[in-house]
C-alpha atoms as a PDB file:
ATOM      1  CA  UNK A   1      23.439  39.399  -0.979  1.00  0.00           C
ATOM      2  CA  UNK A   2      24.845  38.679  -4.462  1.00  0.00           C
ATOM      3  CA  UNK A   3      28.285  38.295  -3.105  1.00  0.00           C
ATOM      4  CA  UNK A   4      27.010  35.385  -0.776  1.00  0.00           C
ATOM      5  CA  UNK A   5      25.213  33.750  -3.563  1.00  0.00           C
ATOM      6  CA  UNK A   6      27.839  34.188  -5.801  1.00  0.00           C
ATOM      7  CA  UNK A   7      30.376  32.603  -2.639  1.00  0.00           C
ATOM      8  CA  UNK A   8      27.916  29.672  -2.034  1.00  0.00           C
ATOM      9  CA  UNK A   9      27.412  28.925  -6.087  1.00  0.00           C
ATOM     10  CA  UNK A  10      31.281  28.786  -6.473  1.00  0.00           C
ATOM     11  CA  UNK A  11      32.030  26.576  -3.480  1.00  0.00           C
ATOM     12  CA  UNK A  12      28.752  24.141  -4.706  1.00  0.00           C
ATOM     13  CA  UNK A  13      30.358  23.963  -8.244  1.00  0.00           C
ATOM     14  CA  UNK A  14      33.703  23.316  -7.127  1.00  0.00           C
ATOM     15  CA  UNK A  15      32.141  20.168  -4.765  1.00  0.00           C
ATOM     16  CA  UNK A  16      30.750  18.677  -7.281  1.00  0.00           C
ATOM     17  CA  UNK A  17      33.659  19.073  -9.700  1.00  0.00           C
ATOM     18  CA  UNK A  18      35.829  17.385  -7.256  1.00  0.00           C
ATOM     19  CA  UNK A  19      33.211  14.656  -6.851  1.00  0.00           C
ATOM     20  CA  UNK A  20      33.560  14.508 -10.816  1.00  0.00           C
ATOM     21  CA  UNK A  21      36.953  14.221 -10.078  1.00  0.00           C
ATOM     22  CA  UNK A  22      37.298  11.660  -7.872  1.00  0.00           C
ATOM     23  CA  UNK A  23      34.852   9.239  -9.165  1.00  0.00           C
ATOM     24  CA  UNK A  24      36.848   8.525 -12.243  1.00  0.00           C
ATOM     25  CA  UNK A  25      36.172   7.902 -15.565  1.00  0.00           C
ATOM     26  CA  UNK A  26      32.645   6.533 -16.202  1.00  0.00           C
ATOM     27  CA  UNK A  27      32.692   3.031 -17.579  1.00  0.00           C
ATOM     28  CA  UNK A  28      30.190   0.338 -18.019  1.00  0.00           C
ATOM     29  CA  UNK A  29      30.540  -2.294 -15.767  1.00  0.00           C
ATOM     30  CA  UNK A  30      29.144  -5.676 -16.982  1.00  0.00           C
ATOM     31  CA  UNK A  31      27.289  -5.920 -13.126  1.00  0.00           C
ATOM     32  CA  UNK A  32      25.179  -2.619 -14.190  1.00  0.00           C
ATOM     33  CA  UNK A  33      23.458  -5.048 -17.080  1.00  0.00           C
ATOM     34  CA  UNK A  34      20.263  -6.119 -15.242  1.00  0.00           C
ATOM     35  CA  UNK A  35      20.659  -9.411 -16.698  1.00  0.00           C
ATOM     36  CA  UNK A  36      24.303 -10.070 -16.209  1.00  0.00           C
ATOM     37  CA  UNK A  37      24.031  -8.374 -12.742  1.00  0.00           C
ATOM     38  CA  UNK A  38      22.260 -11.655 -12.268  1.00  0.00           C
ATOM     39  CA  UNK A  39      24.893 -14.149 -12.607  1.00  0.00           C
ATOM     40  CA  UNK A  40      27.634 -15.372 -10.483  1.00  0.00           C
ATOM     41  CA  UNK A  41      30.595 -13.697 -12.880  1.00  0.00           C
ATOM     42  CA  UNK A  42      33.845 -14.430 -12.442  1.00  0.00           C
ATOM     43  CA  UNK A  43      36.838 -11.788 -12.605  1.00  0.00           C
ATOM     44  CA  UNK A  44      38.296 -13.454 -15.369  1.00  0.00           C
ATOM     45  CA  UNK A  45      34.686 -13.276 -17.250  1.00  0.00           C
ATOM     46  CA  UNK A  46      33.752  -9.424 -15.766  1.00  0.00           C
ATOM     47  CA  UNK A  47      37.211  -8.541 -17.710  1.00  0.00           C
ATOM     48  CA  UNK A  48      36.186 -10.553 -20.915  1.00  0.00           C
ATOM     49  CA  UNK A  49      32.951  -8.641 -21.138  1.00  0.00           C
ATOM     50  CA  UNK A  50      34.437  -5.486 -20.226  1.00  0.00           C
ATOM     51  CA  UNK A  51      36.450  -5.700 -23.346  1.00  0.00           C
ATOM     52  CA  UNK A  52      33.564  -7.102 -25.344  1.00  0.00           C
ATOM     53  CA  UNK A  53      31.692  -3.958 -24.074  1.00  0.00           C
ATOM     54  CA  UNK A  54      34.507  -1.854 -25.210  1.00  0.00           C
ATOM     55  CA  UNK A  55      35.199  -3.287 -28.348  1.00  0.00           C
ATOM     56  CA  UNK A  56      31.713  -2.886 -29.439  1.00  0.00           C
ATOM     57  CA  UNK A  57      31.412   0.606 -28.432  1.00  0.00           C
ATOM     58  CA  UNK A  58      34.593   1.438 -30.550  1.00  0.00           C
ATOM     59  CA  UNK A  59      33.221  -0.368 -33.088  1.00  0.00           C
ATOM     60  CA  UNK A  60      29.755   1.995 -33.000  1.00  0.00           C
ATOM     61  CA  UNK A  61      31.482   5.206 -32.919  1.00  0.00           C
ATOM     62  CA  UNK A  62      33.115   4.238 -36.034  1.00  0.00           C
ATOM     63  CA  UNK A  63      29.945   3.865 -37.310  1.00  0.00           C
ATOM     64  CA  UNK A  64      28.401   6.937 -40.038  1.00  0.00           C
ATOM     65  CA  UNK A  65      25.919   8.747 -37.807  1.00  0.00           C
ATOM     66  CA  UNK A  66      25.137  11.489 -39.723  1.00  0.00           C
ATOM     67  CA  UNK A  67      21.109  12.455 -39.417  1.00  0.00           C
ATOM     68  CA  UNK A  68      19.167  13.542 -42.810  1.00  0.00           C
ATOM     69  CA  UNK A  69      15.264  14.158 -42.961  1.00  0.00           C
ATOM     70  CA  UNK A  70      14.903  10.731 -42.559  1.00  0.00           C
ATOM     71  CA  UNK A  71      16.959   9.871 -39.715  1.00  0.00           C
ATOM     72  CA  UNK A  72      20.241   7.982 -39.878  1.00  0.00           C
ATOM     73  CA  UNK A  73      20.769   5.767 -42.395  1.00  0.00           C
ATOM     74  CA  UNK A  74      18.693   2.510 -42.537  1.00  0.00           C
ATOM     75  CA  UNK A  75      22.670   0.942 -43.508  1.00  0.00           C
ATOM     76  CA  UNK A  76      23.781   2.613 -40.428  1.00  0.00           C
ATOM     77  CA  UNK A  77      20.831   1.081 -37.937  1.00  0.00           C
ATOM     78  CA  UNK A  78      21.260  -2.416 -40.145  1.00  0.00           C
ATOM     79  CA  UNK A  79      25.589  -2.122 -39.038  1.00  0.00           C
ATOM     80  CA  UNK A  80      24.496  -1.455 -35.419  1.00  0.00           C
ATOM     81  CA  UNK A  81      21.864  -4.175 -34.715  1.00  0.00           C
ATOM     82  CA  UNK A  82      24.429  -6.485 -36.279  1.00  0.00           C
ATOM     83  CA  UNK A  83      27.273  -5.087 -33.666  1.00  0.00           C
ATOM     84  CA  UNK A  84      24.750  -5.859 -31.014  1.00  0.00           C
ATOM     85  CA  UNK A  85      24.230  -9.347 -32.077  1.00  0.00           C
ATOM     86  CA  UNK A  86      27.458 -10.129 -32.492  1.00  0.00           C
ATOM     87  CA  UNK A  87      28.043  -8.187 -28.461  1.00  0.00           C
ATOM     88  CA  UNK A  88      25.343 -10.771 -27.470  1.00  0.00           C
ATOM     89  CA  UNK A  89      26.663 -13.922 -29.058  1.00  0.00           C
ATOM     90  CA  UNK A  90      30.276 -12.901 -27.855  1.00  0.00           C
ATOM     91  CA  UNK A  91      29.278 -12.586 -23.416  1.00  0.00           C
ATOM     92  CA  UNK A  92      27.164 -15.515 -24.367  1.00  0.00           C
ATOM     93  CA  UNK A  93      30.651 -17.630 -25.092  1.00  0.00           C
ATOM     94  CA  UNK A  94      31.783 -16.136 -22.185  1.00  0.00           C
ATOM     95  CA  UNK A  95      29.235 -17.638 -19.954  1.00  0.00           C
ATOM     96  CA  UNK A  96      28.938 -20.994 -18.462  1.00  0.00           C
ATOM     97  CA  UNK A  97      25.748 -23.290 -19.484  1.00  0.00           C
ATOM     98  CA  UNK A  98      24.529 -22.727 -15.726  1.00  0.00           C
ATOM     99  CA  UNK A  99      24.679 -18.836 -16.488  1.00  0.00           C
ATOM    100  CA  UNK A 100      23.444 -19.032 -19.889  1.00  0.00           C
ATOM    101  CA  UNK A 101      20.097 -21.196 -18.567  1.00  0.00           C
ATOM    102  CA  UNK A 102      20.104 -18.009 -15.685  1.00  0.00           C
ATOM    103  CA  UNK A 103      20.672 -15.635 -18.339  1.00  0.00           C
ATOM    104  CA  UNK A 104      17.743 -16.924 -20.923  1.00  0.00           C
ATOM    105  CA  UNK A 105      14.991 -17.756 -17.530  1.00  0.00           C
ATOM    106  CA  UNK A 106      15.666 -13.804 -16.713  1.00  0.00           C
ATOM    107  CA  UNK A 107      15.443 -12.793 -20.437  1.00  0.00           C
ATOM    108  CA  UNK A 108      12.036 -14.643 -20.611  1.00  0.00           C
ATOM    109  CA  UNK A 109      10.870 -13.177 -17.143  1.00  0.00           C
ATOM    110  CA  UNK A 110      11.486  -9.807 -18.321  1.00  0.00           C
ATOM    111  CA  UNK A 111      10.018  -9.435 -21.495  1.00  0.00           C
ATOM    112  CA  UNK A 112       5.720  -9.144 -21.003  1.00  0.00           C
ATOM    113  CA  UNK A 113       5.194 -11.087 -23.990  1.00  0.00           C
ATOM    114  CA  UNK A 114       7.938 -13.863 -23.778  1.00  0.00           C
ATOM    115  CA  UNK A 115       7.888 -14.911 -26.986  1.00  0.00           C
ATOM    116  CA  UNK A 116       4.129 -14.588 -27.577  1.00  0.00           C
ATOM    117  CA  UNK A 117       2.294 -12.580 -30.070  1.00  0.00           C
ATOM    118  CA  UNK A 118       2.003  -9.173 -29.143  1.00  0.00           C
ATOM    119  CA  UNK A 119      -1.957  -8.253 -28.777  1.00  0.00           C
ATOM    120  CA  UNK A 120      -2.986  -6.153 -31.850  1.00  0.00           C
ATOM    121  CA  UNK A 121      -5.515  -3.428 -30.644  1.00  0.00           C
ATOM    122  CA  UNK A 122      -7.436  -2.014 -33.536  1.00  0.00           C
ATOM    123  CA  UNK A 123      -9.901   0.850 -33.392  1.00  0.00           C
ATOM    124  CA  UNK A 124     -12.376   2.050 -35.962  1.00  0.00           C
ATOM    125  CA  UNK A 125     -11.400   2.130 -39.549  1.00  0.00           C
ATOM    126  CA  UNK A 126     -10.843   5.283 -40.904  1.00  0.00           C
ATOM    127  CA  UNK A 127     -10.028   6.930 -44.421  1.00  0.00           C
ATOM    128  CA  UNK A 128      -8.754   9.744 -42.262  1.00  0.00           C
ATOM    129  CA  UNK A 129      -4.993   9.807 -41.110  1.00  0.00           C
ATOM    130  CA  UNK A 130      -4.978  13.051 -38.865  1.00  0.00           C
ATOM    131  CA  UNK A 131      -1.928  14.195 -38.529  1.00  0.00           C
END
């Protein structure tokens, strides 16, 4: 019985290696962005983002990411939000003005408060902070 199991566990391992195997390296595709999955993108423009995408991922890694008892460092979160702006602004002058008015209806349409003021719920006041 534990021959067969160990048979069927070996020949289930090796599928899925080759599967592994065969589907390449794994690499973000600017059509897996919900947004940009959206638009009409060129070749020419899928390539421009791809390298965007790449760039800015190099770019991160370099990055300190060392964790103390507080977390990363608030330097290292204020480099990477600035990367990701930067990403942003970058496929934006990649896109056309038609897919940059696409681009900003399905940004709106996908965030619940769309610019709005997020609803504050407050409970009871308390002098208590359970922990």
């Amino acid at each position: 019985m534990r021959k067969l199991f160990s048979a069927n566990l070996i020949v289930i391992l090796s599928a899925l290696a080759a599967i592994v195997l065969l589907a390449g390296p794994l690499a973000a595709k600017p059509s897996s962005h919900p947004v940009l999955s959206q638009l009409d993108l060129s070749q020419e423009q899928q390539r421009e983002i791809q390298n965007l995408r790449s760039a800015f991922r190099d770019q991160v890694d370099a990055l300190d990411w060392s964790v103390t008892n507080g977390g990363h460092a608030p330097e290292t979160m204020q480099q990477w939000r600035e990367l990701r702006m930067a990403l942003r602004a970058e496929i934006r002058d990649v896109l056309t003005d038609e897919q940059r008015e696409v681009m900003d209806a399905v940004r709106r349409g996908s965030c619940p408060y769309s610019g709005k003021m997020a609803p504050v719920r407050t409970q009871q006041q308390t002098t208590t902070l359970f922990l």
